[in-house]
C-alpha atoms as a PDB file:
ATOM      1  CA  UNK A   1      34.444 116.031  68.394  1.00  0.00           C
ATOM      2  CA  UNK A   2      31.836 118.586  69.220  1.00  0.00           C
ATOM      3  CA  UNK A   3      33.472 120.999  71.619  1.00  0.00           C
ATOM      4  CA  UNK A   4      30.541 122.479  74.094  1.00  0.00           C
ATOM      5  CA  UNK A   5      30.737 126.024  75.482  1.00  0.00           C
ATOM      6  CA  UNK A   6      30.713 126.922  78.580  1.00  0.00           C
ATOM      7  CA  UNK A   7      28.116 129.734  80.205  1.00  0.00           C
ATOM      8  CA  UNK A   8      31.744 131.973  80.385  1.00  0.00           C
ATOM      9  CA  UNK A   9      32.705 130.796  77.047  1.00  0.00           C
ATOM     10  CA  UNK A  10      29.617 131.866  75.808  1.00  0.00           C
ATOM     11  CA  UNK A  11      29.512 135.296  76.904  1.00  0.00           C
ATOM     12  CA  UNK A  12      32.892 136.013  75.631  1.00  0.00           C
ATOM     13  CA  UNK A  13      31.592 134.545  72.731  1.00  0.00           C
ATOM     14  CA  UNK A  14      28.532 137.489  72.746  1.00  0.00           C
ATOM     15  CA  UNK A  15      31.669 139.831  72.709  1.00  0.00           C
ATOM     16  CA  UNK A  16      32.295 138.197  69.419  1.00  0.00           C
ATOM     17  CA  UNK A  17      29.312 138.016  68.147  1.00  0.00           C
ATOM     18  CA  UNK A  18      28.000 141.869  69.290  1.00  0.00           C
ATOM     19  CA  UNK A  19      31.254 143.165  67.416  1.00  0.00           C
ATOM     20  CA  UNK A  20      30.543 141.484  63.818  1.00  0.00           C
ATOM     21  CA  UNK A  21      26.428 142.509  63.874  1.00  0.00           C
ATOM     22  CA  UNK A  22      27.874 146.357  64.434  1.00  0.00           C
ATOM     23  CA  UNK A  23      30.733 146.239  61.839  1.00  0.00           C
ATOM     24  CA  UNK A  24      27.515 144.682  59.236  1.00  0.00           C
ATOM     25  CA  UNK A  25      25.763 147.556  60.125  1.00  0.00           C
ATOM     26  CA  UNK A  26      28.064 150.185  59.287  1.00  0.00           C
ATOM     27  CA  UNK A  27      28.451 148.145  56.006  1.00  0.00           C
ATOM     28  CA  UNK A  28      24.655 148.292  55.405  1.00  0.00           C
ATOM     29  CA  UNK A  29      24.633 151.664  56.158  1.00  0.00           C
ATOM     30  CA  UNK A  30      27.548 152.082  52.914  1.00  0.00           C
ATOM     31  CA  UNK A  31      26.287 149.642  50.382  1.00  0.00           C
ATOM     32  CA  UNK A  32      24.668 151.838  47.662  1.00  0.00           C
ATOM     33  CA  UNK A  33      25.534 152.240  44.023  1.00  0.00           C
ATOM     34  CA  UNK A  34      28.869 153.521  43.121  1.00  0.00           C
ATOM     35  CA  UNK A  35      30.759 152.302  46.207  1.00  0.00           C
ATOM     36  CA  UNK A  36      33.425 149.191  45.489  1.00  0.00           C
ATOM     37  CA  UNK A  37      33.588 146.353  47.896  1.00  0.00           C
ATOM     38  CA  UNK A  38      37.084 146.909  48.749  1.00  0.00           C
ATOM     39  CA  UNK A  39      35.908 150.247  49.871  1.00  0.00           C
ATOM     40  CA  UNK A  40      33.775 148.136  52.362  1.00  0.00           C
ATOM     41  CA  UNK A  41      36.926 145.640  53.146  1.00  0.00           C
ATOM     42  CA  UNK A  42      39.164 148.636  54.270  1.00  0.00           C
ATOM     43  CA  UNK A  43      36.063 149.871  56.557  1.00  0.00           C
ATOM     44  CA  UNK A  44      35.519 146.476  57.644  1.00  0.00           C
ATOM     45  CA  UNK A  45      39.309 146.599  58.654  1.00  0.00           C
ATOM     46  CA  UNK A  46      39.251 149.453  60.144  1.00  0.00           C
ATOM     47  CA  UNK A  47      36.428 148.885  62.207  1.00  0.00           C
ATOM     48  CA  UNK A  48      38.789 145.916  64.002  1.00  0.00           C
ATOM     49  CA  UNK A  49      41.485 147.781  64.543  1.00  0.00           C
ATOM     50  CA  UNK A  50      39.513 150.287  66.112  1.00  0.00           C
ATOM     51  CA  UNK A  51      37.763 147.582  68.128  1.00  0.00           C
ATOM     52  CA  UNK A  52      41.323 145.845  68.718  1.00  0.00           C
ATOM     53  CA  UNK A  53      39.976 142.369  67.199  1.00  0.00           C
ATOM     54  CA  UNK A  54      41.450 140.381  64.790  1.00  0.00           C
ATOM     55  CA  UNK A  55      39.522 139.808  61.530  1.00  0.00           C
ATOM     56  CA  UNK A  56      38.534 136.505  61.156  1.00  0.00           C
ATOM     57  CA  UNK A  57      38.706 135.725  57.349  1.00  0.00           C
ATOM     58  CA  UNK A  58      42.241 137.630  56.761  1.00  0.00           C
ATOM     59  CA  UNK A  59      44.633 134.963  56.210  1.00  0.00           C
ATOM     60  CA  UNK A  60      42.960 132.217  57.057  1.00  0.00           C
ATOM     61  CA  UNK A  61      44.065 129.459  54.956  1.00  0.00           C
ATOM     62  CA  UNK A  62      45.553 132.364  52.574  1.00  0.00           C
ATOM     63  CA  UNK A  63      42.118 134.200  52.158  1.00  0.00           C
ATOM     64  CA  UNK A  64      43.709 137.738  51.781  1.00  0.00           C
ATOM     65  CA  UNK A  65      40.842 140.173  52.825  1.00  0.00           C
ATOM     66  CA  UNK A  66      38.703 141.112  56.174  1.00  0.00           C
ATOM     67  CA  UNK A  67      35.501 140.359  54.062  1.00  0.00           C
ATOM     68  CA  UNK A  68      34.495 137.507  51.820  1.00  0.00           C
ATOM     69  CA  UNK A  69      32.031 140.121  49.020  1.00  0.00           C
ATOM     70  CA  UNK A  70      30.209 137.702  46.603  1.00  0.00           C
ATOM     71  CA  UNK A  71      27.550 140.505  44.423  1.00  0.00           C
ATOM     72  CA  UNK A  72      24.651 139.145  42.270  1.00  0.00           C
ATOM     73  CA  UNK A  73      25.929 135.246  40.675  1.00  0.00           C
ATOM     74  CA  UNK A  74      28.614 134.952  43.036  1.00  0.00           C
ATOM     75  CA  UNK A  75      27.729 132.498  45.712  1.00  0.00           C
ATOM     76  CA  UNK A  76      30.414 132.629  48.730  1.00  0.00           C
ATOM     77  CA  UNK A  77      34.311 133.445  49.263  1.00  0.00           C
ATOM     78  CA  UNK A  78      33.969 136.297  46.747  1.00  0.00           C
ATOM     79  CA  UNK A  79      37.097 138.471  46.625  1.00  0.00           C
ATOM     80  CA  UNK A  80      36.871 142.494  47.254  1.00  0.00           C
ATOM     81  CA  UNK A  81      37.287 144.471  44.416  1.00  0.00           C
ATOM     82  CA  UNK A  82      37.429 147.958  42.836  1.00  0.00           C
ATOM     83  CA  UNK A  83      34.247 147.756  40.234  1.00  0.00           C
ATOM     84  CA  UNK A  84      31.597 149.659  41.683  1.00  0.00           C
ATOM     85  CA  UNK A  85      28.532 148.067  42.583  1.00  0.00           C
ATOM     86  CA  UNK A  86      25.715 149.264  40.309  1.00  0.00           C
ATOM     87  CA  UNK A  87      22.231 149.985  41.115  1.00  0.00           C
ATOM     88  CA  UNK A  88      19.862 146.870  41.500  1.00  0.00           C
ATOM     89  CA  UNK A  89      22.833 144.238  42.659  1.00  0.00           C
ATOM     90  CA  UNK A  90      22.435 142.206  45.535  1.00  0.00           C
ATOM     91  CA  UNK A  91      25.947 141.912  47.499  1.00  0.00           C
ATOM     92  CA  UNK A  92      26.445 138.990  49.869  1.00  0.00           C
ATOM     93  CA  UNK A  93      28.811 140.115  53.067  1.00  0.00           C
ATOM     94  CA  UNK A  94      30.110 137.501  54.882  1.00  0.00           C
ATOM     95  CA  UNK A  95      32.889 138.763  58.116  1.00  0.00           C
ATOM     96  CA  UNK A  96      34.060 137.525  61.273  1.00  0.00           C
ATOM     97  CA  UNK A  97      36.038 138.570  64.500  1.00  0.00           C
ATOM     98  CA  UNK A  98      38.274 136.711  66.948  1.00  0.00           C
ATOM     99  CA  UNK A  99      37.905 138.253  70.385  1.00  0.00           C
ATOM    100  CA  UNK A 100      38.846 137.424  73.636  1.00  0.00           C
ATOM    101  CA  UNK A 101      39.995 134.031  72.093  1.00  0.00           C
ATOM    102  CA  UNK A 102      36.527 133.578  70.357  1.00  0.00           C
ATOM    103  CA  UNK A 103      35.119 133.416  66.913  1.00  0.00           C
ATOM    104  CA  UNK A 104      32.204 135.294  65.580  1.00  0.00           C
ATOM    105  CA  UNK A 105      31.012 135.042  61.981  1.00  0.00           C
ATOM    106  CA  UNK A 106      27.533 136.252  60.362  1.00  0.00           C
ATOM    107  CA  UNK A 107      26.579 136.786  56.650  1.00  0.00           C
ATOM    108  CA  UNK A 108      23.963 139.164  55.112  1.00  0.00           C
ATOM    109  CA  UNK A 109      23.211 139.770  51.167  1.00  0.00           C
ATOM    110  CA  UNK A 110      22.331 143.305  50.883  1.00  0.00           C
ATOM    111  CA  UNK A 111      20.245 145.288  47.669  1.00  0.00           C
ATOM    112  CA  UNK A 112      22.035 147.787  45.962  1.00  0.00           C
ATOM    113  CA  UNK A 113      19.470 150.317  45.504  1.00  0.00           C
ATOM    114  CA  UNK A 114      16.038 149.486  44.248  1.00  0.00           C
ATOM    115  CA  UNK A 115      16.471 145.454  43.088  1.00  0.00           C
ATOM    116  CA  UNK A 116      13.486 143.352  41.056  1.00  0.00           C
ATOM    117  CA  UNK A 117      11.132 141.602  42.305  1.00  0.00           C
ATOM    118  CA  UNK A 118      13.261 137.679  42.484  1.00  0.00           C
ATOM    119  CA  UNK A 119      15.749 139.032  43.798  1.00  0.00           C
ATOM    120  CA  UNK A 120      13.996 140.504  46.681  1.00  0.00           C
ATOM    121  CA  UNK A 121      11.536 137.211  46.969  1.00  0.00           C
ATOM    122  CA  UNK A 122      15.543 135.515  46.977  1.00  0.00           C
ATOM    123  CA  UNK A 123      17.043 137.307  50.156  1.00  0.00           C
ATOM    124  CA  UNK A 124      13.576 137.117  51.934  1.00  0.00           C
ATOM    125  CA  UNK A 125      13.266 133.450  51.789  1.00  0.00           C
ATOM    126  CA  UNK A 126      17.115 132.956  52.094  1.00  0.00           C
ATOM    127  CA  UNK A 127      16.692 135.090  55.443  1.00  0.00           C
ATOM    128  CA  UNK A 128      13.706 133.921  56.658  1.00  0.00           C
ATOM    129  CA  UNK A 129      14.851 129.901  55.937  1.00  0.00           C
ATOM    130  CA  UNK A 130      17.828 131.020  58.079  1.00  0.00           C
ATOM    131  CA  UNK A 131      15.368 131.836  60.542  1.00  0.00           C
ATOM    132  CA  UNK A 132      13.282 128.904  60.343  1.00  0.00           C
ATOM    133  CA  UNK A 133      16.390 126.540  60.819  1.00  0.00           C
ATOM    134  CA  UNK A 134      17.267 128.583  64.202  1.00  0.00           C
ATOM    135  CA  UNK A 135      13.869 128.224  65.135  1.00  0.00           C
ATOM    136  CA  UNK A 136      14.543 124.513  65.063  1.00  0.00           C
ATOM    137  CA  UNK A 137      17.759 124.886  67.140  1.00  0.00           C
ATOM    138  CA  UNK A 138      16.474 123.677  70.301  1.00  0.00           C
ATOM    139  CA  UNK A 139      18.410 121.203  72.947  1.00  0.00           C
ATOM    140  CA  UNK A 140      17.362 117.523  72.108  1.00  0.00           C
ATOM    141  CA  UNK A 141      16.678 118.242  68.443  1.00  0.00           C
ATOM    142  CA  UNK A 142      18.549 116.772  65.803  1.00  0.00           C
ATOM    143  CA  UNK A 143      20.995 118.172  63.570  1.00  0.00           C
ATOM    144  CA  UNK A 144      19.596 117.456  60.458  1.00  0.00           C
ATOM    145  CA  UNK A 145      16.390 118.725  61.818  1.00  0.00           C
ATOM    146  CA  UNK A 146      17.602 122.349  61.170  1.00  0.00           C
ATOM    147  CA  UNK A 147      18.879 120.907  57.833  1.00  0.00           C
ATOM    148  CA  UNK A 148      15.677 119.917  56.962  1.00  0.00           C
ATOM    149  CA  UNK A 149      13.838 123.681  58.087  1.00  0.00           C
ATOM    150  CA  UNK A 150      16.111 125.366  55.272  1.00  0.00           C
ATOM    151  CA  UNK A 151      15.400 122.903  52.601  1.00  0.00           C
ATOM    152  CA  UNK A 152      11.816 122.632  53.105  1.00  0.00           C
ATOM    153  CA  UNK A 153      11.479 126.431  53.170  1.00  0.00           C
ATOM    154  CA  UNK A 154      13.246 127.062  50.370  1.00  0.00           C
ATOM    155  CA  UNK A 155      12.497 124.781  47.502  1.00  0.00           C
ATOM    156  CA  UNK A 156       8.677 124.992  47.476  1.00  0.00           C
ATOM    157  CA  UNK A 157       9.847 128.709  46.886  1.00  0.00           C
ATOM    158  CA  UNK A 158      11.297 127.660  43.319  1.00  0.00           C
ATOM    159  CA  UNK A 159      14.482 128.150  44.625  1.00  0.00           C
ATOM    160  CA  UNK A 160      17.887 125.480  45.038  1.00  0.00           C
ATOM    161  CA  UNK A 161      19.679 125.022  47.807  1.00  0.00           C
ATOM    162  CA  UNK A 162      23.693 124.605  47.386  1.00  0.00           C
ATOM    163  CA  UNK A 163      25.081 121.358  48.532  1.00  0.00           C
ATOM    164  CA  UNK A 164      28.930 122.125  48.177  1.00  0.00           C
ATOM    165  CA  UNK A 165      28.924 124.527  51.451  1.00  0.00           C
ATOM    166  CA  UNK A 166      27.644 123.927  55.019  1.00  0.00           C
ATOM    167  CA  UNK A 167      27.338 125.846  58.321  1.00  0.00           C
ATOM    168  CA  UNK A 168      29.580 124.698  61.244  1.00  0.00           C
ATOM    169  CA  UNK A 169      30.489 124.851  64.719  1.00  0.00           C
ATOM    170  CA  UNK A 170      32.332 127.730  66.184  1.00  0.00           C
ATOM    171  CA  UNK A 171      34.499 128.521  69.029  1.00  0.00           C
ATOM    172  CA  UNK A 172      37.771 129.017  69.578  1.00  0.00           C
ATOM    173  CA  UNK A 173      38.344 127.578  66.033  1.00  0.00           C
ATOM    174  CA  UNK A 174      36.275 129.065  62.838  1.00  0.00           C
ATOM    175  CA  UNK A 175      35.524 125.889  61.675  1.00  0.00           C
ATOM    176  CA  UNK A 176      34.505 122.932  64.013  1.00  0.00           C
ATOM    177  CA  UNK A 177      32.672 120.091  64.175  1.00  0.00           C
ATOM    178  CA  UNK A 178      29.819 119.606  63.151  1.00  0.00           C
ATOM    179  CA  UNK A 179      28.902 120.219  59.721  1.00  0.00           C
ATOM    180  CA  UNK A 180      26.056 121.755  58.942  1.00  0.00           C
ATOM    181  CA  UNK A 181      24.017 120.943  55.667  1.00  0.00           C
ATOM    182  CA  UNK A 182      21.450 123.682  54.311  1.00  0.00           C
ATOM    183  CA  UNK A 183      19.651 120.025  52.907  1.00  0.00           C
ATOM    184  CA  UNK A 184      18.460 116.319  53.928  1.00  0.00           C
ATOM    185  CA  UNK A 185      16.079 114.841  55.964  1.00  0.00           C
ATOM    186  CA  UNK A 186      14.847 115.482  59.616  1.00  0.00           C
ATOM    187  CA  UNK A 187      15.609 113.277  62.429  1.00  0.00           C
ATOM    188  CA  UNK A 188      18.969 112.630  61.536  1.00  0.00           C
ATOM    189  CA  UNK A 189      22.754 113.340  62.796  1.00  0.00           C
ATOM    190  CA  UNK A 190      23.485 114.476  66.745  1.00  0.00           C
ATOM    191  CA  UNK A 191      21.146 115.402  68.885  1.00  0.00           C
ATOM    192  CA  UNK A 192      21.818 119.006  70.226  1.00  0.00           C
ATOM    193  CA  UNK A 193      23.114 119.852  73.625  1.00  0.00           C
ATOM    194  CA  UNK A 194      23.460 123.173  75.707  1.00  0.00           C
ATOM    195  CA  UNK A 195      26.918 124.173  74.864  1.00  0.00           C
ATOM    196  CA  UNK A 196      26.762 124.004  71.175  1.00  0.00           C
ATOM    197  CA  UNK A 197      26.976 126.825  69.311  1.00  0.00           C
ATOM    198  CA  UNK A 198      26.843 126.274  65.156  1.00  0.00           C
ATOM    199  CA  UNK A 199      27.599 128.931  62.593  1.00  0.00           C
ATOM    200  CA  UNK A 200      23.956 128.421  60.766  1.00  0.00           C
ATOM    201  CA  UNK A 201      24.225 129.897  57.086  1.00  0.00           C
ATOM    202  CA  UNK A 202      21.844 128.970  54.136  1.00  0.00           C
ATOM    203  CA  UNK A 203      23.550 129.351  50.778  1.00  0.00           C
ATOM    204  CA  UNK A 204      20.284 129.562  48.152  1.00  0.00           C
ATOM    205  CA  UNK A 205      20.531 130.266  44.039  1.00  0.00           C
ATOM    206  CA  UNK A 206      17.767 131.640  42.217  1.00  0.00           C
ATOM    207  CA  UNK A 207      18.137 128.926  39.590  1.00  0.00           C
ATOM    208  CA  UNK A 208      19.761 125.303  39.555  1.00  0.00           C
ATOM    209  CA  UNK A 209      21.848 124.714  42.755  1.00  0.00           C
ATOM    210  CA  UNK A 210      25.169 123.897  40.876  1.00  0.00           C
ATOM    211  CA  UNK A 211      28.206 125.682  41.448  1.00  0.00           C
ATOM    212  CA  UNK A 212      31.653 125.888  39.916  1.00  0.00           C
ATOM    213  CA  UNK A 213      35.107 127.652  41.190  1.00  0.00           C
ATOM    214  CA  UNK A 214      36.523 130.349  39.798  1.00  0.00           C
ATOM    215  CA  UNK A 215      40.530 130.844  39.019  1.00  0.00           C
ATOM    216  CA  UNK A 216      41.480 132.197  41.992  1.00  0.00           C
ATOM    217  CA  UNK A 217      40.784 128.808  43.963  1.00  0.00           C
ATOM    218  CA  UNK A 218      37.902 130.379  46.310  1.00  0.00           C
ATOM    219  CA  UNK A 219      35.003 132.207  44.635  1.00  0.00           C
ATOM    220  CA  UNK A 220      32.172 130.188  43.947  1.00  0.00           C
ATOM    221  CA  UNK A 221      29.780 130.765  41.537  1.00  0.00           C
ATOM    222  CA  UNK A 222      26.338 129.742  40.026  1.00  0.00           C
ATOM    223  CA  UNK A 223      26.930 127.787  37.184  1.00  0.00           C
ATOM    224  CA  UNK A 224      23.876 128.943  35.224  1.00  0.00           C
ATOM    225  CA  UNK A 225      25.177 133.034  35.974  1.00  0.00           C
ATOM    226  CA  UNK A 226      21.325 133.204  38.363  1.00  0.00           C
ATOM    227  CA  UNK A 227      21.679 135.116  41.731  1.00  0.00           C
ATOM    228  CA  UNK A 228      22.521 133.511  45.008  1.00  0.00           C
ATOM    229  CA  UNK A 229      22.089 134.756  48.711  1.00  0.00           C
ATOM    230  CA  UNK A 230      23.879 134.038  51.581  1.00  0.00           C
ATOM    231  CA  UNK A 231      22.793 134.950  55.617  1.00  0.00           C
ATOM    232  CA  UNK A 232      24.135 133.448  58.440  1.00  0.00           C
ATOM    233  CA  UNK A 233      23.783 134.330  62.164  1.00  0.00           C
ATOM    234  CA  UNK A 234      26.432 132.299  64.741  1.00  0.00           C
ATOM    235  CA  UNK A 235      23.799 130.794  67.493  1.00  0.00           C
ATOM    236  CA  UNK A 236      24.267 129.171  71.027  1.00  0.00           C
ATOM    237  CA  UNK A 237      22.020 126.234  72.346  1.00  0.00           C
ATOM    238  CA  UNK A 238      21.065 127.082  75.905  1.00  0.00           C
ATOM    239  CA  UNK A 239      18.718 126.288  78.479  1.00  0.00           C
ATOM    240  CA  UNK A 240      16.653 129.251  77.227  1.00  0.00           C
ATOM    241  CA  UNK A 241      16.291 128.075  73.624  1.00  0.00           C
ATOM    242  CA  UNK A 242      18.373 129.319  70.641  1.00  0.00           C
ATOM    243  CA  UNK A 243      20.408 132.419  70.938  1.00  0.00           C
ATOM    244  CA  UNK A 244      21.743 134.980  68.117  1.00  0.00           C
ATOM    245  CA  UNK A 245      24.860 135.941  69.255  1.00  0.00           C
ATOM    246  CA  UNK A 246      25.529 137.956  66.095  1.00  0.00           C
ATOM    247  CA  UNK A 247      22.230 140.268  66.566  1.00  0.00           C
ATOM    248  CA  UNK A 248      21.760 143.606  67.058  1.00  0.00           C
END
């Protein structure tokens, strides 16, 4: 069942949404060679305790840190670590809060330092298909419509879009109905309603869209070791049109 927000709910859900874009900024402002991403974790932690929000990610379903860090082949769910990122690396943050009862969750691949030339033309046409599926998000449209603006963006860009992971709805639970393919065709699914709001987040590899998981049960990875990006912006359906509630 798709669970529709009210105005209230909404704005608490800003609150949310306000907190996660600033705690992604502070981690923009850090990524450079030589840091680690559990560096980043333990700011990203910090940052909620100092905001007195929950993170979203930390223990849910047994996921043990505040960020999910997935550098370079490493498509989503990426565990923290302590190797240093290294200059030309693209880094894939994905975080969420809980506040006030609500969930917030945005993604954002970063560059290391100066990267080539596909993987910048990857995280602008991974961002900008993000973009182009919000743009989409209007009341009466339907779902697979903003399905449809990611794929159609993306491949005649020579690049794949992963199947095995989907945006969502968001609320009071991370995860809620409905699912949210980055693929298919337009015209398709429910029809979208003032109320919604979907956790919209394009997953897109450089090379074949296959993935495979690694040991520890969540990383995924690309399958032929290309680069992937990941962005992802939580958005409300209102009267107005399509709002970011994890912008700046």
């Amino acid at each position: 069942m798709i669970v529709l927000k009210s105005p209230e709910e909404i704005d608490r859900m800003r609150k949310a949404g306000r907190i996660v874009a600033e705690v992604l900024d502070k981690i923009r402002e850090m990524v450079e060679p030589g840091i680690t991403t559990l560096e980043l974790d333990r700011l990203a932690e910090a940052e909620c305790a100092k905001r007195k929000v929950r993170p979203a990610f930390k223990g849910y379903g047994g996921f043990p840190f505040t960020i999910c860090a997935s550098p370079n082949n490493k498509v989503v769910h990426g565990f923290p670590d302590s190797v240093p990122l290294q200059e030309g690396d693209i880094l894939s943050v994905d975080f969420g809060v809980v506040a006030d009862g609500f969930y917030g969750d945005s993604a954002v691949t970063f560059a290391v330092g100066q990267i080539d030339e596909k993987r910048q033309k990857l995280l602008t046409v991974t961002e900008s298909a993000l973009m182009c599926a919000i743009e989409a998000a209007a009341a009466g449209a339907r779902l697979s419509d903003l399905s449809h603006a990611v794929q159609s963006h993306v491949e005649p860009a020579g690049f794949s879009v992963v199947r095995e992971f989907v945006g969502h709805g968001i609320g009071r639970q991370l995860h809620e109905a409905p699912q949210l393919p980055n693929f298919g065709p337009p015209g398709h699914g429910p029809r979208l309603k003032e109320g919604m709001v979907l956790a919209i987040e394009p997953m897109i590899n450089a090379g074949t869209a296959a993935v495979s998981l690694e040991p520890d049960g969540w990383t995924a990875i690309t399958v032929d070791g290309e680069p992937s990006a990941h962005f992802e912006h939580t958005v409300a359906i209102t009267r107005h049109g399509a709002e970011i509630l994890t912008a700046l």
